[in-house]
N, C-alpha and C. Protein backbone atom coordinates (compact mmCIF):
# COMPACT_ATOMS: atom_id res chain seq x y z
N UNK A 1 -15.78 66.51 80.53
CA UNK A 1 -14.91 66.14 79.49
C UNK A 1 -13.50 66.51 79.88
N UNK A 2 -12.74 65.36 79.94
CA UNK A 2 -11.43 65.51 80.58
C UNK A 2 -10.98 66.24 78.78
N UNK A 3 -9.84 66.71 78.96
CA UNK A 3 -8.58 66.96 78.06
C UNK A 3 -7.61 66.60 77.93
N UNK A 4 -7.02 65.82 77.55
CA UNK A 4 -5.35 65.22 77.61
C UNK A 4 -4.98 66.15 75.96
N UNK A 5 -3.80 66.39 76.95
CA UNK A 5 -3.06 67.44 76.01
C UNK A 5 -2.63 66.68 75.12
N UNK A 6 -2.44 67.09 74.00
CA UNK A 6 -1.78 66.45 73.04
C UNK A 6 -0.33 66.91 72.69
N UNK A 7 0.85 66.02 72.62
CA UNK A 7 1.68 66.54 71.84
C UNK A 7 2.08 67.29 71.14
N UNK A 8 2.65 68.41 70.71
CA UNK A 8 2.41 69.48 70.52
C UNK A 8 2.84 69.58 68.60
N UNK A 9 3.65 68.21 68.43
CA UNK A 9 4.51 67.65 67.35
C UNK A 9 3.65 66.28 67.05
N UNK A 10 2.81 65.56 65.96
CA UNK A 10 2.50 64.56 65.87
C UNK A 10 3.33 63.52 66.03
N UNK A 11 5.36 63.79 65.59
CA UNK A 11 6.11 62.65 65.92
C UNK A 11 7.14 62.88 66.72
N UNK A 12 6.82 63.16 67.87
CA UNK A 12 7.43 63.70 69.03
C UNK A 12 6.68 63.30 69.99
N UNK A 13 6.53 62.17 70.92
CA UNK A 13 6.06 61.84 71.95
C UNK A 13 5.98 62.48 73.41
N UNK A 14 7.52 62.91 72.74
CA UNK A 14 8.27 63.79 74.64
C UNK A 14 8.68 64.94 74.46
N UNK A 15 8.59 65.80 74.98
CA UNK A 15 7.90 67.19 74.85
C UNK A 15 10.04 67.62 74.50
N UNK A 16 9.91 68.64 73.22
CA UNK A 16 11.36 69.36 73.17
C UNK A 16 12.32 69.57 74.04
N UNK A 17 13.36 69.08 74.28
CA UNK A 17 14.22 69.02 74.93
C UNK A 17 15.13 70.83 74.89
N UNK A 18 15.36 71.69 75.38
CA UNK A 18 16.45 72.57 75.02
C UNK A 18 17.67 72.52 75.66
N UNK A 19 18.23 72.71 74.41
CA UNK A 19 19.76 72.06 74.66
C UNK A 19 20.50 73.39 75.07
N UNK A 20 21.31 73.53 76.28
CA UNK A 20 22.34 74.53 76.67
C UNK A 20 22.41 75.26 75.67
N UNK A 21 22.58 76.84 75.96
CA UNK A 21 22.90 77.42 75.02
C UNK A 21 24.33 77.55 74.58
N UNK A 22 24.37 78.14 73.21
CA UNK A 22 25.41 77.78 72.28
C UNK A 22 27.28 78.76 73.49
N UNK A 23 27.58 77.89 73.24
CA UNK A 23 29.26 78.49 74.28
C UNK A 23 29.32 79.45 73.26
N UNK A 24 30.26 80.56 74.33
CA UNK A 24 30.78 81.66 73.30
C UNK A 24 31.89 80.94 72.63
N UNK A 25 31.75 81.69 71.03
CA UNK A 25 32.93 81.61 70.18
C UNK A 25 34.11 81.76 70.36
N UNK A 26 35.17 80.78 70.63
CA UNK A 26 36.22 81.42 70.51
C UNK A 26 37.01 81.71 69.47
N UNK A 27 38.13 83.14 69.85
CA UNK A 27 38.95 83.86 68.93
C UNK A 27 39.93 82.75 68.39
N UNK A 28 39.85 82.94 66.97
CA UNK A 28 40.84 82.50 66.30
C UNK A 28 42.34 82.41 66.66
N UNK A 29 43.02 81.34 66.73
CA UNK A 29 44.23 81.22 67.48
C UNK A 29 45.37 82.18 66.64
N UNK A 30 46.29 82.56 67.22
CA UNK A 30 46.99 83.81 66.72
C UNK A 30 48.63 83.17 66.64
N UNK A 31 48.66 82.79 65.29
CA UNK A 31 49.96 82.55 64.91
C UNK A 31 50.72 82.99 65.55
N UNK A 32 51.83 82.21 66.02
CA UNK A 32 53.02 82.50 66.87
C UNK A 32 54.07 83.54 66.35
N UNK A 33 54.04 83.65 65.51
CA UNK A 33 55.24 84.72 64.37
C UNK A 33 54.37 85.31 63.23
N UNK A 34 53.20 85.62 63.90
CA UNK A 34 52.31 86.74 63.48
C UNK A 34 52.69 88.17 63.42
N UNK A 35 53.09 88.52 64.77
CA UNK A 35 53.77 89.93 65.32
C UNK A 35 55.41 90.00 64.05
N UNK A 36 55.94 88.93 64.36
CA UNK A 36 57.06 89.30 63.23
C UNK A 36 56.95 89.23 61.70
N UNK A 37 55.81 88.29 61.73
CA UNK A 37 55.72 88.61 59.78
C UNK A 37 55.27 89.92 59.79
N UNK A 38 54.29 90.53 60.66
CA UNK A 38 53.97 92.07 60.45
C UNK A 38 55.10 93.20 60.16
N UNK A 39 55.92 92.90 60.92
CA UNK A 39 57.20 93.53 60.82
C UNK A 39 57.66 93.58 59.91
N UNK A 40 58.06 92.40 59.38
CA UNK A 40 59.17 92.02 58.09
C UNK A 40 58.03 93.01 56.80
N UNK A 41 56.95 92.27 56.42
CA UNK A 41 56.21 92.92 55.43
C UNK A 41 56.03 94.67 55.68
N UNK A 42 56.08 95.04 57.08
CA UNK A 42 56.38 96.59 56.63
C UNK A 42 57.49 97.06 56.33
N UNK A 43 58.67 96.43 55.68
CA UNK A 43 60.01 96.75 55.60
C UNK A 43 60.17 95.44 54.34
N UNK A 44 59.19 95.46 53.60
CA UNK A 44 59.45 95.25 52.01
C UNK A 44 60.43 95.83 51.42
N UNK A 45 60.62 97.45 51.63
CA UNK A 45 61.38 98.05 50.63
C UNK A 45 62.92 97.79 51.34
N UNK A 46 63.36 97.49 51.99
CA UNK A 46 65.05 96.98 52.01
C UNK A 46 64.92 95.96 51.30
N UNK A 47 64.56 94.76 51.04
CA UNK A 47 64.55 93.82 50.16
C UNK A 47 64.63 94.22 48.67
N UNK A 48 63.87 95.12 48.34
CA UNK A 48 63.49 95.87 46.97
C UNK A 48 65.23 96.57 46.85
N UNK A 49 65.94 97.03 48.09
CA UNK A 49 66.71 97.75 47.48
C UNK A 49 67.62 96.68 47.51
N UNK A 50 67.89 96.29 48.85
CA UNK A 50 69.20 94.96 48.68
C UNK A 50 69.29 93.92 47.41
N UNK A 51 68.07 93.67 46.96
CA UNK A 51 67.67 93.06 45.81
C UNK A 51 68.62 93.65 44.28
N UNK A 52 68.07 95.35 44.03
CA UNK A 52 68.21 95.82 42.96
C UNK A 52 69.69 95.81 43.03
N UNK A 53 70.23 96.35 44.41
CA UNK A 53 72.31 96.55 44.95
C UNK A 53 72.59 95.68 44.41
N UNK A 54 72.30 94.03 44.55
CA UNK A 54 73.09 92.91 44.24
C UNK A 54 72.76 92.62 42.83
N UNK A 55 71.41 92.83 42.28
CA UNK A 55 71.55 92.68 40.88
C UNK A 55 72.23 93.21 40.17
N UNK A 56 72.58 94.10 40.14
CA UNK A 56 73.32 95.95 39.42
C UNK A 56 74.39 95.41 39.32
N UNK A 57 74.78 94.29 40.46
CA UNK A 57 76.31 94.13 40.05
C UNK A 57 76.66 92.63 39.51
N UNK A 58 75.41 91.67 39.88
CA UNK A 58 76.04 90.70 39.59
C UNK A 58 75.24 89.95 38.31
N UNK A 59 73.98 90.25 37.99
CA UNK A 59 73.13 90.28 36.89
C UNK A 59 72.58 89.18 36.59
N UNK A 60 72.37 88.79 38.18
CA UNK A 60 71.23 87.13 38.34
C UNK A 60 69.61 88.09 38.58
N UNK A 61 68.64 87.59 38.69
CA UNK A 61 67.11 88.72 38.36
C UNK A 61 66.18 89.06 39.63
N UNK A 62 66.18 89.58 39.55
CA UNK A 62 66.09 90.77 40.68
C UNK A 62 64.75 90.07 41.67
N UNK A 63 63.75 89.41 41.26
CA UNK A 63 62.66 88.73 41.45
C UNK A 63 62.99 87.70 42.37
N UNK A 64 64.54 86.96 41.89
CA UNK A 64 64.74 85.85 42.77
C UNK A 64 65.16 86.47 43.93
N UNK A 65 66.28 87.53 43.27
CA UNK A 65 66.90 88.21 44.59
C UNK A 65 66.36 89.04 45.65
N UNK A 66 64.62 88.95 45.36
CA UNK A 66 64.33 90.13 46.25
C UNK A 66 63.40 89.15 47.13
N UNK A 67 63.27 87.80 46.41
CA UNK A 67 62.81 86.48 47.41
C UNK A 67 63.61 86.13 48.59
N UNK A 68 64.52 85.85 48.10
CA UNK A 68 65.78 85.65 48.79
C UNK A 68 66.06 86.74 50.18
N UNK A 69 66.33 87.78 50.00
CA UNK A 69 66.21 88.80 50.75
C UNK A 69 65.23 89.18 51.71
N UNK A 70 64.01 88.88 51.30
CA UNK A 70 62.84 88.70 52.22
C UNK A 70 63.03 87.85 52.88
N UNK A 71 63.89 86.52 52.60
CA UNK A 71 63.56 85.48 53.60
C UNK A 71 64.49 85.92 54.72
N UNK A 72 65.66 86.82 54.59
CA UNK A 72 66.31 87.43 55.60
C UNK A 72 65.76 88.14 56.59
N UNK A 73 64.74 89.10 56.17
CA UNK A 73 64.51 89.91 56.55
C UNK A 73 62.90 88.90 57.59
N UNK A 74 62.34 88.08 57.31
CA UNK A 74 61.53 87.12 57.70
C UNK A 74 62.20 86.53 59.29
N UNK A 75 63.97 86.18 58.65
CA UNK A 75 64.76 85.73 59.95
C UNK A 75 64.92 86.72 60.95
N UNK A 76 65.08 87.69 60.68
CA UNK A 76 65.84 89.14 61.12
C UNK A 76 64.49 89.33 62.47
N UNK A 77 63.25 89.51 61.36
CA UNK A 77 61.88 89.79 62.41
C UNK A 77 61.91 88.55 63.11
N UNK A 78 61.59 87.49 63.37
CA UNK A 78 62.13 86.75 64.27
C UNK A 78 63.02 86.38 65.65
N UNK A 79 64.18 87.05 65.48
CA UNK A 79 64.92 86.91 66.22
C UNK A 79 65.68 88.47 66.71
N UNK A 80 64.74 89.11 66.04
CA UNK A 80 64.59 90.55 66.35
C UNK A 80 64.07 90.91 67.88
N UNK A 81 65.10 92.03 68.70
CA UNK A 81 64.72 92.40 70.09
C UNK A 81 65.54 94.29 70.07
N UNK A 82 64.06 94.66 70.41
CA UNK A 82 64.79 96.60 70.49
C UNK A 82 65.90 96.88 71.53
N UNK A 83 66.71 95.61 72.15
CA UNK A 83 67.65 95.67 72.52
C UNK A 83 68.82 96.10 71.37
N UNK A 84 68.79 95.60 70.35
CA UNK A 84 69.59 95.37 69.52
C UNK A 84 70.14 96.73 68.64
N UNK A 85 68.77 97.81 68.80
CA UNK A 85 68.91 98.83 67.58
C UNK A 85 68.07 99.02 66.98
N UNK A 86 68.23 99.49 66.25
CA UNK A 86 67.17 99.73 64.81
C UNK A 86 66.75 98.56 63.90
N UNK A 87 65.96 98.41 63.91
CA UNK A 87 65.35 97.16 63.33
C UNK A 87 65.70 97.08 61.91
N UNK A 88 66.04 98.26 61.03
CA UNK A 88 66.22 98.55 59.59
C UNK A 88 67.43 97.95 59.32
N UNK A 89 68.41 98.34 60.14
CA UNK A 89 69.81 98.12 59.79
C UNK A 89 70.23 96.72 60.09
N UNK A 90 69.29 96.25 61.50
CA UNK A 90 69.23 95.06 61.65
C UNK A 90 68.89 93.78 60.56
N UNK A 91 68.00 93.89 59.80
CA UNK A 91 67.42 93.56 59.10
C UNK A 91 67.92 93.53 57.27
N UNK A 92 68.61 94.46 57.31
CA UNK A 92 69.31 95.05 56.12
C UNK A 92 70.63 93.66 56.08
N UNK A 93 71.19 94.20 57.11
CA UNK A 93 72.26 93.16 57.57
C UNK A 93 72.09 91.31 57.38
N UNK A 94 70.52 90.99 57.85
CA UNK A 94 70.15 89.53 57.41
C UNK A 94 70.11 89.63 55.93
N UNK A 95 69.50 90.12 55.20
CA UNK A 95 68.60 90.19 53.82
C UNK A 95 70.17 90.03 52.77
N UNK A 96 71.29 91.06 53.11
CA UNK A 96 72.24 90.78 52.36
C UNK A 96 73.14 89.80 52.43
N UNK A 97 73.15 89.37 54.03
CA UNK A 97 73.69 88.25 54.10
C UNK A 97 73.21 86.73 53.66
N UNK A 98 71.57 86.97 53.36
CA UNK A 98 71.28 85.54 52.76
C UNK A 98 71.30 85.66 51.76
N UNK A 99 71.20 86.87 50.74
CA UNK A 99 71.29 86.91 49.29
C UNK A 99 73.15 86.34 49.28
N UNK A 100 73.94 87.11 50.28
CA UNK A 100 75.67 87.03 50.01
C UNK A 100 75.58 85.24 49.93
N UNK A 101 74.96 84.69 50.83
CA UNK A 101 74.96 83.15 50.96
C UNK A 101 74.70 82.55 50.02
N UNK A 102 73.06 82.73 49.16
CA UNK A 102 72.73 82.03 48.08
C UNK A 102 73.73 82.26 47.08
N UNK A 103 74.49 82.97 46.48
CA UNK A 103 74.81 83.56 45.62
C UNK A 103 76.41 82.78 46.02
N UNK A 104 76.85 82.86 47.25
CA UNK A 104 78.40 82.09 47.12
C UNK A 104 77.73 80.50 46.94
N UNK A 105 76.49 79.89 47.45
CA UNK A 105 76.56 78.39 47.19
C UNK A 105 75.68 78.24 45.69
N UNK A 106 74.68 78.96 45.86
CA UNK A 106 73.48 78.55 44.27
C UNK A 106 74.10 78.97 42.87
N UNK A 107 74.63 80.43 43.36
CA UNK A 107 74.92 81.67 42.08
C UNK A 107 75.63 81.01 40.58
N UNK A 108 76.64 80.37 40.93
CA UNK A 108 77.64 79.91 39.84
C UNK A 108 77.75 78.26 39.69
N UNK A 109 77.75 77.80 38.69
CA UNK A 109 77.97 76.06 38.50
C UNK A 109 79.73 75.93 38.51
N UNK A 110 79.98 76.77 38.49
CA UNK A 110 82.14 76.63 38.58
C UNK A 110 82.21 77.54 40.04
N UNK A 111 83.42 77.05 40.28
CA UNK A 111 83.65 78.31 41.29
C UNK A 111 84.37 79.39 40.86
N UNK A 112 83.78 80.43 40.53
CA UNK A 112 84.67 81.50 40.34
C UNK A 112 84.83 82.66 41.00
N UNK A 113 86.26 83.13 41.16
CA UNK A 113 87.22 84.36 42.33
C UNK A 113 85.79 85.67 42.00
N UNK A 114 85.71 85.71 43.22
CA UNK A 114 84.80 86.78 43.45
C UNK A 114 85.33 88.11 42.53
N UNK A 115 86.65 88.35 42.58
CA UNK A 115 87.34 89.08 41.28
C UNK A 115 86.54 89.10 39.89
N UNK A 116 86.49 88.11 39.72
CA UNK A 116 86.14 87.86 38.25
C UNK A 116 84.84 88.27 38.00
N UNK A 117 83.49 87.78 39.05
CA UNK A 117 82.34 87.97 39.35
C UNK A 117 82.59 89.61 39.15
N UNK A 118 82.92 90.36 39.80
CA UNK A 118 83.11 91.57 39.95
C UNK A 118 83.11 91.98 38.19
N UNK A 119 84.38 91.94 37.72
CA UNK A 119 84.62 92.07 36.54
C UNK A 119 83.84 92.15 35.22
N UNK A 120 83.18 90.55 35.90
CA UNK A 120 82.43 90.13 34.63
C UNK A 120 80.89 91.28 34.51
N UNK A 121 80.56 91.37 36.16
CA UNK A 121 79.41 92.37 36.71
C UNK A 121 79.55 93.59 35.84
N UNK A 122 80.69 94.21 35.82
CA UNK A 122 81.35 95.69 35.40
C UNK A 122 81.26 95.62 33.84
N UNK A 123 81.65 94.34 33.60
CA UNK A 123 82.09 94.52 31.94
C UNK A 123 80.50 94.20 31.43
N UNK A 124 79.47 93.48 31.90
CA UNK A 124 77.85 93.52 31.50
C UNK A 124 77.19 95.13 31.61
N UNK A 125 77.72 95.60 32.62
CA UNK A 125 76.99 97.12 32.83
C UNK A 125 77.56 97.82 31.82
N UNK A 126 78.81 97.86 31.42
CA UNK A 126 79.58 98.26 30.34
C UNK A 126 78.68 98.36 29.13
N UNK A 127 78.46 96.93 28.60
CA UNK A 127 77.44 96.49 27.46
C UNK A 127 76.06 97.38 27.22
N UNK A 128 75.31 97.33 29.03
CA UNK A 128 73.89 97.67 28.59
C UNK A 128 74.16 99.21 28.44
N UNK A 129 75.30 100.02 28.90
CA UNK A 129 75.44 101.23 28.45
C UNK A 129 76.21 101.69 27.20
N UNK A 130 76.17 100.27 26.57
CA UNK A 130 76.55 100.68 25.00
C UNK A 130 77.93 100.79 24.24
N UNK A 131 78.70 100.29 25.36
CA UNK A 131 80.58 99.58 24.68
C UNK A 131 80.29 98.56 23.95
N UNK A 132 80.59 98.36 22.98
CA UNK A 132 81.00 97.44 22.03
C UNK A 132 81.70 96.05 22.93
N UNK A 133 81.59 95.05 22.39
CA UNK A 133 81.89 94.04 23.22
C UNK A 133 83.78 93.94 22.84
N UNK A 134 83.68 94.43 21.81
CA UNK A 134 85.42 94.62 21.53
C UNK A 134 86.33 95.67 22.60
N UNK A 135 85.37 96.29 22.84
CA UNK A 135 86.21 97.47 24.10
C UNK A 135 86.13 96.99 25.23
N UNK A 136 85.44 96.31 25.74
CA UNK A 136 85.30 95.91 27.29
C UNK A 136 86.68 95.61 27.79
N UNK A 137 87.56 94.48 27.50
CA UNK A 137 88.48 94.39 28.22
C UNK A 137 89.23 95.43 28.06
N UNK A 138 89.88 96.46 27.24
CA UNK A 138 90.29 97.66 27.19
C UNK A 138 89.73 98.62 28.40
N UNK A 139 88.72 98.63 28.45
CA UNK A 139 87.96 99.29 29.43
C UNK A 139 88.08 98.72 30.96
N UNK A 140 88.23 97.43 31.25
CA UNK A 140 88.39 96.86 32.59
C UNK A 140 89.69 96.65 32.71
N UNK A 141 90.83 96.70 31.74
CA UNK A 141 91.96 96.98 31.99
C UNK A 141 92.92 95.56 31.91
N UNK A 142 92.37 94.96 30.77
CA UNK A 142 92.69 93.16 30.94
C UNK A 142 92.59 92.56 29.59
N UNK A 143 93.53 91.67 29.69
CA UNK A 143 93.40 91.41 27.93
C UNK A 143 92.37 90.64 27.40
N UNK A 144 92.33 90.61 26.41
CA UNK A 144 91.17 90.24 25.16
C UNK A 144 90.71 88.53 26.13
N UNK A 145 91.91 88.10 25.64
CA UNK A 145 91.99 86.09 26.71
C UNK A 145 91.12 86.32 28.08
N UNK A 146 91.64 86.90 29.27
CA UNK A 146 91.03 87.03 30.42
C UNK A 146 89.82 86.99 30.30
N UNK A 147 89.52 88.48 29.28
CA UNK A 147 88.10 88.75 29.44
C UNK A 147 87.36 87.42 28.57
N UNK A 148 87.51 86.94 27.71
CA UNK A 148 86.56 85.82 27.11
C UNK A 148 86.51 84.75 28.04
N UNK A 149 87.78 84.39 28.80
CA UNK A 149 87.63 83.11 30.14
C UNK A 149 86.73 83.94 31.11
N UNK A 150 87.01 84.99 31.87
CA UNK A 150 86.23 85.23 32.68
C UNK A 150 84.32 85.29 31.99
N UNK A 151 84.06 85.64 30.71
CA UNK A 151 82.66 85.37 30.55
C UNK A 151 82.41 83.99 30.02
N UNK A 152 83.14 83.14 29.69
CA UNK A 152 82.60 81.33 30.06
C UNK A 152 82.66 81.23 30.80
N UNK A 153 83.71 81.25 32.29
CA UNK A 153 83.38 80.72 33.43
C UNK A 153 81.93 81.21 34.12
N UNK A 154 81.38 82.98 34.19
CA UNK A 154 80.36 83.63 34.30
C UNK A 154 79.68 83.09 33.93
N UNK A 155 79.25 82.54 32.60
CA UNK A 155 78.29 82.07 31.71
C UNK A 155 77.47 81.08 32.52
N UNK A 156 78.70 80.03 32.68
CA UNK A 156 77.72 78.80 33.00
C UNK A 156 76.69 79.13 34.25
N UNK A 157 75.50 78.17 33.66
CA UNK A 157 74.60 78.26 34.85
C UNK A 157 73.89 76.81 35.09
N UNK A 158 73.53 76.33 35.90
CA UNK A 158 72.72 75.39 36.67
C UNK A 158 71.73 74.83 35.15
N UNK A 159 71.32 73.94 34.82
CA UNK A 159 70.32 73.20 34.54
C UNK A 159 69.97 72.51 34.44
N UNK A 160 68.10 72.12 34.58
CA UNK A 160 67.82 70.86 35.24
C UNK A 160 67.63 69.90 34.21
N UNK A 161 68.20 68.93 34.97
CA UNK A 161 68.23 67.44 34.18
C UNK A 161 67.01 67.10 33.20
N UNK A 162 65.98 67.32 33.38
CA UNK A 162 64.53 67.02 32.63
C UNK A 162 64.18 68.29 31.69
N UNK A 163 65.14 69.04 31.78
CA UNK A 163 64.87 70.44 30.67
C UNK A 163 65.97 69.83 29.70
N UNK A 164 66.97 69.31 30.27
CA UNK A 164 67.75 68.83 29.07
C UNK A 164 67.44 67.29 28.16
N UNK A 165 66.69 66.68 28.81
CA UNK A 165 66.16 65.68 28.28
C UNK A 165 64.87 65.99 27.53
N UNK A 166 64.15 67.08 27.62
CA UNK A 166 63.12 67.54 26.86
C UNK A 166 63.68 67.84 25.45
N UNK A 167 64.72 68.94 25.58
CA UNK A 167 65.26 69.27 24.60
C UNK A 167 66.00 67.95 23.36
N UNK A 168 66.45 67.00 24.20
CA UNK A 168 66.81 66.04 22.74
C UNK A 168 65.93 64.97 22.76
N UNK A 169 64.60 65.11 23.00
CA UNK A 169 63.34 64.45 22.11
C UNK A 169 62.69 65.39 21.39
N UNK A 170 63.17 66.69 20.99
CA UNK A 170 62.20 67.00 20.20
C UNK A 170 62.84 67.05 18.84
């Protein structure tokens, strides 16, 4: 009695094929400005402070300004080399200079003398520490007129076209 083997699979005619084994995995490719976002995010807190410096005086919100500032400090790690120094001061130096940037092109809908900005900064800190809004210009050293032009020109701010069209359909 001969034997013919049988298939070992009823629908498999031709005996399992094994296929090469599996290639090693390769490592996940490593972002190019990996090494510098590491950087920038351990030096959060200059942003936190350059942030709070420029709010204190100019009294746009601290949230935008500490966005803003990061994105300096994002540039800074970037183009950052320990040729240069200290990476802090380095970095300090971007963060205020893009907040100084947003703030001379975004900050104000008029243009107004960095003077006034100043002023108007001084005479708000004035307020949240509790002068009467009748003393302020007494206090900044300027008459009653000045100080009410310098807080309309301050005042105005940016808004968007579809917030104002919301508002006169309702």
């Amino acid at each position: 009695m001969s034997q013919q083997s049988e298939p070992s699979h009823p629908h498999r005619p031709y005996p399992r094929v094994v296929a090469y084994p599996a290639k090693p995995r390769r490592h996940k490719p490593v972002h190019p400005h990996a090494a510098a976002n590491d950087l920038a995010m351990q030096h959060l807190d200059i942003a936190e402070k350059v942030a709070l410096n420029i709010a204190r005086r100019t009294g746009h919100p601290v949230d935008d300004l500490r966005q803003i500032a990061m994105l300096g400090i994002l540039q800074a790690s970037r183009r950052y080399s320990s040729v240069r120094g200290s990476f802090r001061a380095y970095a300090r130096t971007y963060a205020n200079g893009e907040v100084y940037h947003f703030l001379r092109e975004k900050g104000f809908l008029l243009k107004v003398s960095p003077r006034w900005r100043e002023l108007h900064a001084r005479g708000q800190k004035l307020i949240r520490l509790g002068t009467t809004p009748q003393n302020i210009p007494a206090a900044l050293g300027i008459s009653k007129e000045q100080w009410e032009e310098i807080v309309l020109a301050c005042s105005q701010r940016v808004v968007a076209l579809d917030v104002l069209l919301m508002q006169e359909e309702s």
